[in-house]
N, C-alpha and C. Protein backbone atom coordinates (compact mmCIF):
# COMPACT_ATOMS: atom_id res chain seq x y z
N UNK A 1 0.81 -1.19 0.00
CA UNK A 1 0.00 0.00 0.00
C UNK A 1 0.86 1.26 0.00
N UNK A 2 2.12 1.36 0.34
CA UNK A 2 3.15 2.39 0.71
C UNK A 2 3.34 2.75 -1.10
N UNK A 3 3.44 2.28 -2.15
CA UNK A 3 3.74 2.49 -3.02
C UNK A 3 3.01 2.92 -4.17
N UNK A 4 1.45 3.28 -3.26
CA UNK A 4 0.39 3.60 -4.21
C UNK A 4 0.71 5.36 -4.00
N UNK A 5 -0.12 6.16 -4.95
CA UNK A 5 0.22 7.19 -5.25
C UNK A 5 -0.84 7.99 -4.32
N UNK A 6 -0.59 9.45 -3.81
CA UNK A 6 -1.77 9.59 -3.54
C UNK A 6 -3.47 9.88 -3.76
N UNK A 7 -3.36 10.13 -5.51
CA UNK A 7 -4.94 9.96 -6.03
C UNK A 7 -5.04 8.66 -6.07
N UNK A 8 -4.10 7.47 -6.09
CA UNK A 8 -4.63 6.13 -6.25
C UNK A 8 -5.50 5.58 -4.49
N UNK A 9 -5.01 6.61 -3.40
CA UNK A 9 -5.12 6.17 -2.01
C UNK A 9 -6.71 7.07 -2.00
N UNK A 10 -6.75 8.09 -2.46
CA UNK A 10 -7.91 8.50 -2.14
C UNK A 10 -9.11 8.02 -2.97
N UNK A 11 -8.63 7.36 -4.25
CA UNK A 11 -10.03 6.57 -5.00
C UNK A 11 -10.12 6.12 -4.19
N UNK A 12 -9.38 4.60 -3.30
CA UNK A 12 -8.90 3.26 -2.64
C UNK A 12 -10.12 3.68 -1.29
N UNK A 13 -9.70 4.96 -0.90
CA UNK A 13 -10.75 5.33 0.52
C UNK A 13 -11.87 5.81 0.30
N UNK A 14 -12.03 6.25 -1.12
CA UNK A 14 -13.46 6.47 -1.51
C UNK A 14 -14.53 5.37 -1.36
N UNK A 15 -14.01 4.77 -2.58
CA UNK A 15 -14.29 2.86 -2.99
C UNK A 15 -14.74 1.78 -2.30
N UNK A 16 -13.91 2.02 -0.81
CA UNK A 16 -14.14 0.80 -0.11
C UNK A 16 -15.44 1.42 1.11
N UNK A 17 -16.06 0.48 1.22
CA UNK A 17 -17.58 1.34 2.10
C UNK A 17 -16.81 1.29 3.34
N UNK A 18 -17.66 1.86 3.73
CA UNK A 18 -17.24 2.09 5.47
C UNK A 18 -18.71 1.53 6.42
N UNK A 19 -18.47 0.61 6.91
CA UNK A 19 -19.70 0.39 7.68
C UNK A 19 -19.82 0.80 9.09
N UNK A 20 -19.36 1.41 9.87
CA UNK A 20 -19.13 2.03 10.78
C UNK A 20 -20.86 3.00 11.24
N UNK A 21 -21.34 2.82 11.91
CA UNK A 21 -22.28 3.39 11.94
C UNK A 21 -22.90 4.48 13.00
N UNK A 22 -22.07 5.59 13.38
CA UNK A 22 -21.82 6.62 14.40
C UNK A 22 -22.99 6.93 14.90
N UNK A 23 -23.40 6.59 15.88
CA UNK A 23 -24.94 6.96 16.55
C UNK A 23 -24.67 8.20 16.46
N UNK A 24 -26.13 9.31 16.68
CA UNK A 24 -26.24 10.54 16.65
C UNK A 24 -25.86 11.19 17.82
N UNK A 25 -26.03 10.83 18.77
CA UNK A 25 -25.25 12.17 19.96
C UNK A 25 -23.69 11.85 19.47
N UNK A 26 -22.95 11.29 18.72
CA UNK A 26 -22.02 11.22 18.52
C UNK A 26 -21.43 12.17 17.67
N UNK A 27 -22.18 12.65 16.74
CA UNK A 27 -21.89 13.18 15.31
C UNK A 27 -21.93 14.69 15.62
N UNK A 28 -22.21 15.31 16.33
CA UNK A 28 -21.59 16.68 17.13
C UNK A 28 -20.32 16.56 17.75
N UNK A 29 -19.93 15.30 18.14
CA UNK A 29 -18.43 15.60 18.83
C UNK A 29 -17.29 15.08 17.83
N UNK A 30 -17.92 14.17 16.34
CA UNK A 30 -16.79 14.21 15.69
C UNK A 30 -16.63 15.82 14.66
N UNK A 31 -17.72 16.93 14.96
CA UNK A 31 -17.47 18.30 14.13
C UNK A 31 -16.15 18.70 14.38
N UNK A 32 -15.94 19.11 15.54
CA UNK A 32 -14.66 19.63 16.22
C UNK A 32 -13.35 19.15 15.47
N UNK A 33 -12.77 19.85 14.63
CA UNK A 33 -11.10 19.30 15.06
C UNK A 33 -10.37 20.30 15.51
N UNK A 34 -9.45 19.78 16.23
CA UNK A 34 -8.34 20.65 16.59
C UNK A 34 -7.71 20.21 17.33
N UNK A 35 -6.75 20.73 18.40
CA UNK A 35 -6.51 20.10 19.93
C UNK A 35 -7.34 19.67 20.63
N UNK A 36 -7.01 18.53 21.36
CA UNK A 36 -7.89 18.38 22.39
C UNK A 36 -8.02 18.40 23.64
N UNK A 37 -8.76 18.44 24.37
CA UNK A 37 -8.04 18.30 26.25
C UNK A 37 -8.36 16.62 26.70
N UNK A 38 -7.06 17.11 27.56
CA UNK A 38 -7.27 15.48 28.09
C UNK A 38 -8.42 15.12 28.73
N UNK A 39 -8.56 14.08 29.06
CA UNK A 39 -9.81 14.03 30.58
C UNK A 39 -8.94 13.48 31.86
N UNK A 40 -9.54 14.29 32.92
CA UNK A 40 -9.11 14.20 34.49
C UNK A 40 -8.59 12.48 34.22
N UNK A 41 -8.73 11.87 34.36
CA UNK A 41 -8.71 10.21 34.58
C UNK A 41 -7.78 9.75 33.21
N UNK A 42 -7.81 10.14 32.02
CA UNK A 42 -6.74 9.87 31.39
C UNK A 42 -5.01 10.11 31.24
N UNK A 43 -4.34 9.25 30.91
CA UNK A 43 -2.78 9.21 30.96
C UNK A 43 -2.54 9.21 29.60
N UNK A 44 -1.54 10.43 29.08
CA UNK A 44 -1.44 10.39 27.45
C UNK A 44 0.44 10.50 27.50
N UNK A 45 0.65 10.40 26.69
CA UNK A 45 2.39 10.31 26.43
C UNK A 45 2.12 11.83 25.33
N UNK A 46 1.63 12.28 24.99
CA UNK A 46 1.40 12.93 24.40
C UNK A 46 -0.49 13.92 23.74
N UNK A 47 0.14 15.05 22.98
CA UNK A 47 -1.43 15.60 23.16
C UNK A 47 -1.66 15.10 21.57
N UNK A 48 -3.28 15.32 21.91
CA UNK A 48 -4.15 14.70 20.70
C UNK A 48 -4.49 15.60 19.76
N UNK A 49 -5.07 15.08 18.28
CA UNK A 49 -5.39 16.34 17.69
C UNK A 49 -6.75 15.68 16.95
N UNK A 50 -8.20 15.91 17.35
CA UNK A 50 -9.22 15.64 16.63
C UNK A 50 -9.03 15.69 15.35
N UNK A 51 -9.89 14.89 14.62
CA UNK A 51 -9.39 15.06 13.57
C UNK A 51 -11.06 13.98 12.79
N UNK A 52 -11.82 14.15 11.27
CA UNK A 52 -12.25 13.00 11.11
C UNK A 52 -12.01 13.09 9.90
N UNK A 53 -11.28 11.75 9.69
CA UNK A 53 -11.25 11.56 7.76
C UNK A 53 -11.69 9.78 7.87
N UNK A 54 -11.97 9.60 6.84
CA UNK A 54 -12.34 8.26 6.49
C UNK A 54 -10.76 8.00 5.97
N UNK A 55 -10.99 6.50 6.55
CA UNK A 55 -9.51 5.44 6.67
C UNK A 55 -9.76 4.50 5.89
N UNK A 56 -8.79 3.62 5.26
CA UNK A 56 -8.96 1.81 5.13
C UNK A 56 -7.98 1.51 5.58
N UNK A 57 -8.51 0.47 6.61
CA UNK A 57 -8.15 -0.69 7.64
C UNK A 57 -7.73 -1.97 6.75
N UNK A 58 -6.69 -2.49 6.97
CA UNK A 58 -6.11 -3.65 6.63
C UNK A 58 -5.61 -4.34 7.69
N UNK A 59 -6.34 -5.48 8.46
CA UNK A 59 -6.05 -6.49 9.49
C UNK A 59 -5.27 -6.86 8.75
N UNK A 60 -3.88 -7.43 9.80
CA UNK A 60 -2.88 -8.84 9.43
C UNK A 60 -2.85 -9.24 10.57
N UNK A 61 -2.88 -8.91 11.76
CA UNK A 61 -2.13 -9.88 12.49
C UNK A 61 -2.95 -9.87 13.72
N UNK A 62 -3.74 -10.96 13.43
CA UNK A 62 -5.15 -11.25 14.05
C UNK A 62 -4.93 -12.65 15.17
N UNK A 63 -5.70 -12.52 16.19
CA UNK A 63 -5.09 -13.87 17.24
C UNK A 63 -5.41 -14.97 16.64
N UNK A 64 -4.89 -16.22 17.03
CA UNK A 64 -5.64 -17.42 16.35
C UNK A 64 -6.76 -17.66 17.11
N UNK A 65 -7.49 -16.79 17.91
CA UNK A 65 -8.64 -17.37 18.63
C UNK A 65 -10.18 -16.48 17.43
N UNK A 66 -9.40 -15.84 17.00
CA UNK A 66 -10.37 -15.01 16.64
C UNK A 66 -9.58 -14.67 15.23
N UNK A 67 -9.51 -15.39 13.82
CA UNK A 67 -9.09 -15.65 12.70
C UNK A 67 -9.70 -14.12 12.07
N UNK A 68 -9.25 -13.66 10.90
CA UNK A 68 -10.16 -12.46 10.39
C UNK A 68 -9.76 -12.90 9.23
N UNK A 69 -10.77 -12.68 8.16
CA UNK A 69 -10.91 -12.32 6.36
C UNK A 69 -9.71 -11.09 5.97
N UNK A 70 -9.05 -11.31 5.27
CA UNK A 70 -8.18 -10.68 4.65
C UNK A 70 -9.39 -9.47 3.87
N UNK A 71 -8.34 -8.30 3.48
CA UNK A 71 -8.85 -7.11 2.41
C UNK A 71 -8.92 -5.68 3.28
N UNK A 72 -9.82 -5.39 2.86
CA UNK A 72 -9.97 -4.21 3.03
C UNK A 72 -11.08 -3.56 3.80
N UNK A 73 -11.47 -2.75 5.05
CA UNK A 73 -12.68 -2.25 5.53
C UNK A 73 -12.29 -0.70 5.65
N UNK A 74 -13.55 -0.16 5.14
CA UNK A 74 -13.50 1.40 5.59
C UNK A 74 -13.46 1.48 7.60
N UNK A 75 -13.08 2.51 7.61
CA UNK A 75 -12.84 2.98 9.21
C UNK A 75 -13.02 4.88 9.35
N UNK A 76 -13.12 5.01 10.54
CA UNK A 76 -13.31 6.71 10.16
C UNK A 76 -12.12 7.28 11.45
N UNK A 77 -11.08 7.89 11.09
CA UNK A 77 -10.02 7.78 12.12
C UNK A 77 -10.48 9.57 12.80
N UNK A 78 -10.65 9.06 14.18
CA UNK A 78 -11.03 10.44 15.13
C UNK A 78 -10.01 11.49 15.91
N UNK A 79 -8.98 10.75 15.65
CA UNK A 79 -7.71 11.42 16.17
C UNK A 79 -6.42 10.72 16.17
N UNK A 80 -5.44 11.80 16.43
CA UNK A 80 -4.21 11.66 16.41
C UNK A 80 -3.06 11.97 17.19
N UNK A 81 -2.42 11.40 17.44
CA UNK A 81 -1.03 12.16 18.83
C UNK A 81 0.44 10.79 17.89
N UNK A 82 1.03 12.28 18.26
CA UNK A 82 2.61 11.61 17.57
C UNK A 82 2.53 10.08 17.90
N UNK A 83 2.40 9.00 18.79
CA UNK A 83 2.39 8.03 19.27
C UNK A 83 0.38 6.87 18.86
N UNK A 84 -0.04 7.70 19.01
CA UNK A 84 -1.66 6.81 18.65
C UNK A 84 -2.46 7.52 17.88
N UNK A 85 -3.67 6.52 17.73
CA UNK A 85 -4.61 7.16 16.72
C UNK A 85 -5.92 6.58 17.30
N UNK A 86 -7.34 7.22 17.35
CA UNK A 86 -8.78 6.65 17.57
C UNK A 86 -9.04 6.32 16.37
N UNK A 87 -9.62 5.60 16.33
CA UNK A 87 -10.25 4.97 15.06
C UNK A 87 -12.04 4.38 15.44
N UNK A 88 -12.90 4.55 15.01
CA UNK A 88 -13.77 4.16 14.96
C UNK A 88 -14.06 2.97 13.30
N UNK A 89 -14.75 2.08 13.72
CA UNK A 89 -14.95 0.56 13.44
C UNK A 89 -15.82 -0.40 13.80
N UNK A 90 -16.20 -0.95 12.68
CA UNK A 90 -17.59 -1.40 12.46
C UNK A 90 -17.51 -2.68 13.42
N UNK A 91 -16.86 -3.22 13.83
CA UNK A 91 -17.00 -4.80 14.95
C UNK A 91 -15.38 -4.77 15.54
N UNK A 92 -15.89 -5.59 16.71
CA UNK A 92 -14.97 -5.15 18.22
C UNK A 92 -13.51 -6.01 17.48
N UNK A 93 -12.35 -5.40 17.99
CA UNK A 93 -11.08 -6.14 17.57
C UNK A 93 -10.59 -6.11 19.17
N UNK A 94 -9.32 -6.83 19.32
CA UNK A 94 -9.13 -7.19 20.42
C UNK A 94 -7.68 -6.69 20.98
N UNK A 95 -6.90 -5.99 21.92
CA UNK A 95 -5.72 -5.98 22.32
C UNK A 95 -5.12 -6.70 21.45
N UNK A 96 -3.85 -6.06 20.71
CA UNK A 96 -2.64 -7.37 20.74
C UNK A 96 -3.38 -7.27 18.82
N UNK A 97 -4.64 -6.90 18.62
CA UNK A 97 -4.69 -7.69 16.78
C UNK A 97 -3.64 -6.43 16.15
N UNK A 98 -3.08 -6.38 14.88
CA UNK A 98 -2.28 -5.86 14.00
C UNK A 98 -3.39 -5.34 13.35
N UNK A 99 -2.89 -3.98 12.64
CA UNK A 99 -3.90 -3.55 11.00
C UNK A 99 -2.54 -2.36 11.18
N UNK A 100 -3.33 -2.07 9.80
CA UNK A 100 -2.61 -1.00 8.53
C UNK A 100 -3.81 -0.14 7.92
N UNK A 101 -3.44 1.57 8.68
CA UNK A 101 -4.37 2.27 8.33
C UNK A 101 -4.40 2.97 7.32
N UNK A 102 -5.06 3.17 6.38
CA UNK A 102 -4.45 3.31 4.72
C UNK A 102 -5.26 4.83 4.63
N UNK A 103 -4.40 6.38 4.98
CA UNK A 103 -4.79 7.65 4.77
C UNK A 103 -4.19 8.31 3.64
N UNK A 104 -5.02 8.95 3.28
CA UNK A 104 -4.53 10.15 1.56
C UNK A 104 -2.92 10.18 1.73
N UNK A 105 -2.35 10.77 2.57
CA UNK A 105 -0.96 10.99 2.72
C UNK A 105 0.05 9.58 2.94
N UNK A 106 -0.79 8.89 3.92
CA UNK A 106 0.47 7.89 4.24
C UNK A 106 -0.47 6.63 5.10
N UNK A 107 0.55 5.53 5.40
CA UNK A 107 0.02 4.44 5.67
C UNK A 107 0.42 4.09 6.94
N UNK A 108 -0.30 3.60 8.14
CA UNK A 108 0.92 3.35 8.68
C UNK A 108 0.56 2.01 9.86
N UNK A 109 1.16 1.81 10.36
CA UNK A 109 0.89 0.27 11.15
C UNK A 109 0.96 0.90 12.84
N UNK A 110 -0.05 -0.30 13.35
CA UNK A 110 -0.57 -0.07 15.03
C UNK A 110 -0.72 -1.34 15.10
N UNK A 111 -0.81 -1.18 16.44
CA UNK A 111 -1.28 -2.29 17.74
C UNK A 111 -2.38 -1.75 18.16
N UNK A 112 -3.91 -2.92 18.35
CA UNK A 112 -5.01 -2.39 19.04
C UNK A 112 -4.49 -2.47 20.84
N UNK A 113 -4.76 -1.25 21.66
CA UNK A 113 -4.37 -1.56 22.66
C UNK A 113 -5.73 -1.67 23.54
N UNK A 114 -6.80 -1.23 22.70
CA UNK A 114 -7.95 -1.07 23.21
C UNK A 114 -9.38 -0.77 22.72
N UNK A 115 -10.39 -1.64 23.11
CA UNK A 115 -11.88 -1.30 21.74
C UNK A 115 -12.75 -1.08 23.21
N UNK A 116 -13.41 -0.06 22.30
CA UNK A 116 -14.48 -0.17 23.12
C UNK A 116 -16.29 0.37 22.65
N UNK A 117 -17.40 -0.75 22.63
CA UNK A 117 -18.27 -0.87 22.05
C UNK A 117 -18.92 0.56 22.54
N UNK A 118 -19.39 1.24 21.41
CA UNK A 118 -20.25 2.79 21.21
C UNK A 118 -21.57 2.23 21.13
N UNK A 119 -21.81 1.90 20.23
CA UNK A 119 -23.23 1.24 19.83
C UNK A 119 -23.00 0.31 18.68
N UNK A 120 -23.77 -0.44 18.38
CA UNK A 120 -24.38 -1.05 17.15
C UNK A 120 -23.07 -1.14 16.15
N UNK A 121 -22.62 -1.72 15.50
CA UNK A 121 -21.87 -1.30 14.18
C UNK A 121 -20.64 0.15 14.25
N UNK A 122 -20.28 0.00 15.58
CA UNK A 122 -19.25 1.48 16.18
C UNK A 122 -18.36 0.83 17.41
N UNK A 123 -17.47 0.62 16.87
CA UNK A 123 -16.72 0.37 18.36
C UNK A 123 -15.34 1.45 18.13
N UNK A 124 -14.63 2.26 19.33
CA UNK A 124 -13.89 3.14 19.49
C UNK A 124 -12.23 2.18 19.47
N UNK A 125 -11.63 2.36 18.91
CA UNK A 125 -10.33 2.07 18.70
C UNK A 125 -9.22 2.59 19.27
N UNK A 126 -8.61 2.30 20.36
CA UNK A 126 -6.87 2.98 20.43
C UNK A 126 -6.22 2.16 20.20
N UNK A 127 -4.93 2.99 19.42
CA UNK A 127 -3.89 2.11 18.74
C UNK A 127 -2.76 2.87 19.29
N UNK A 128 -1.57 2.11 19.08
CA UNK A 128 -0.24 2.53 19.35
C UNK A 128 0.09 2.53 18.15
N UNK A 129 0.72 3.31 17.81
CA UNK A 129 1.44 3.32 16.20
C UNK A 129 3.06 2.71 16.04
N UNK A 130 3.28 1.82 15.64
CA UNK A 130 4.62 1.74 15.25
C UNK A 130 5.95 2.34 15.58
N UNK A 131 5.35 3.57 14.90
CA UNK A 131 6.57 4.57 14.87
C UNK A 131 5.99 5.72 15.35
N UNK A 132 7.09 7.15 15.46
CA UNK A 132 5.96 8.47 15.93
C UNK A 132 6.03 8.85 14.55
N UNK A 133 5.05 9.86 14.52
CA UNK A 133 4.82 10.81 13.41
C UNK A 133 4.57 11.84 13.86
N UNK A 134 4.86 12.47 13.04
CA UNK A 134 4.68 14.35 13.13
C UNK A 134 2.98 14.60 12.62
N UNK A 135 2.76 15.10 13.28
CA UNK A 135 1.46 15.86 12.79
C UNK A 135 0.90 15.93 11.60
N UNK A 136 1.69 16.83 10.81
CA UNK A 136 1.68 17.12 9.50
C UNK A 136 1.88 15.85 8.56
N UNK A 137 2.66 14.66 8.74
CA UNK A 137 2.46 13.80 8.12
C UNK A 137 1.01 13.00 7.46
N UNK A 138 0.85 12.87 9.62
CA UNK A 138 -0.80 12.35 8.99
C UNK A 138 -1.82 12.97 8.31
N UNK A 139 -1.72 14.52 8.83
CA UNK A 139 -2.64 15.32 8.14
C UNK A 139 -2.44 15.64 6.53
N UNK A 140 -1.45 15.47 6.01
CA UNK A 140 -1.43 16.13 4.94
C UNK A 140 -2.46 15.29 4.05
């Protein structure tokens, strides 16, 4: 995926559906981007930056308890910090599974460290990313 161009990445995120299905008190808090504040009870290594663009998700490295279908799923990624990313996603993944988040600018690989069910067809995603990135990378 690193070697596709970037109008070939944004057909690619057009193309692929996204089933993700954001209940409505939700869809006022993904308007906002910008910085964000932490919450009292959270621990960050770093600050966040709202953000919503539609993603494609590429699972690889899935537990053997819980096997996954190869390809491609839309995702809608909610934020960003040099170190992680939120991702919202259509069915629960587990600590520990692998994917490859496929954005206009760049691609890049995480660890789920954490899901957690929103509603229906929405579960909230934190990932650790690989590597850090600069801001501007992901955004561009």
């Amino acid at each position: 995926m690193d070697t596709i161009d970037l109008d070939q990445r944004r057909q690619l995120i057009e193309r692929i559906p996204c089933r993700v299905r954001v209940p409505d008190d939700w869809q006022r808090s993904l308007e906002a981007e910008g910085c964000a504040a932490s919450q009292a009870n959270e621990f960050r290594a770093g600050m966040r930056y709202r953000v919503v663009r539609r993603a494609v998700v590429q699972l690889y490295g899935s537990l053997p308890a819980f096997p996954r279908p190869e390809g491609y799923t839309g995702a809608i990624v909610q934020d960003f910090s040099r170190h992680g990313m939120g991702v919202l996603y259509h069915e629960q993944l587990f600590p520990e599974e692998r994917l490859r988040v496929l954005l206009p600018s760049i691609s890049v690989e995480a660890t789920v460290i954490r899901c957690r069910r929103v509603a229906q067809s929405c579960y909230q995603l934190g990932l650790v990313l690989d590597r850090d990135y600069r801001l501007r990378e992901l955004l561009a």
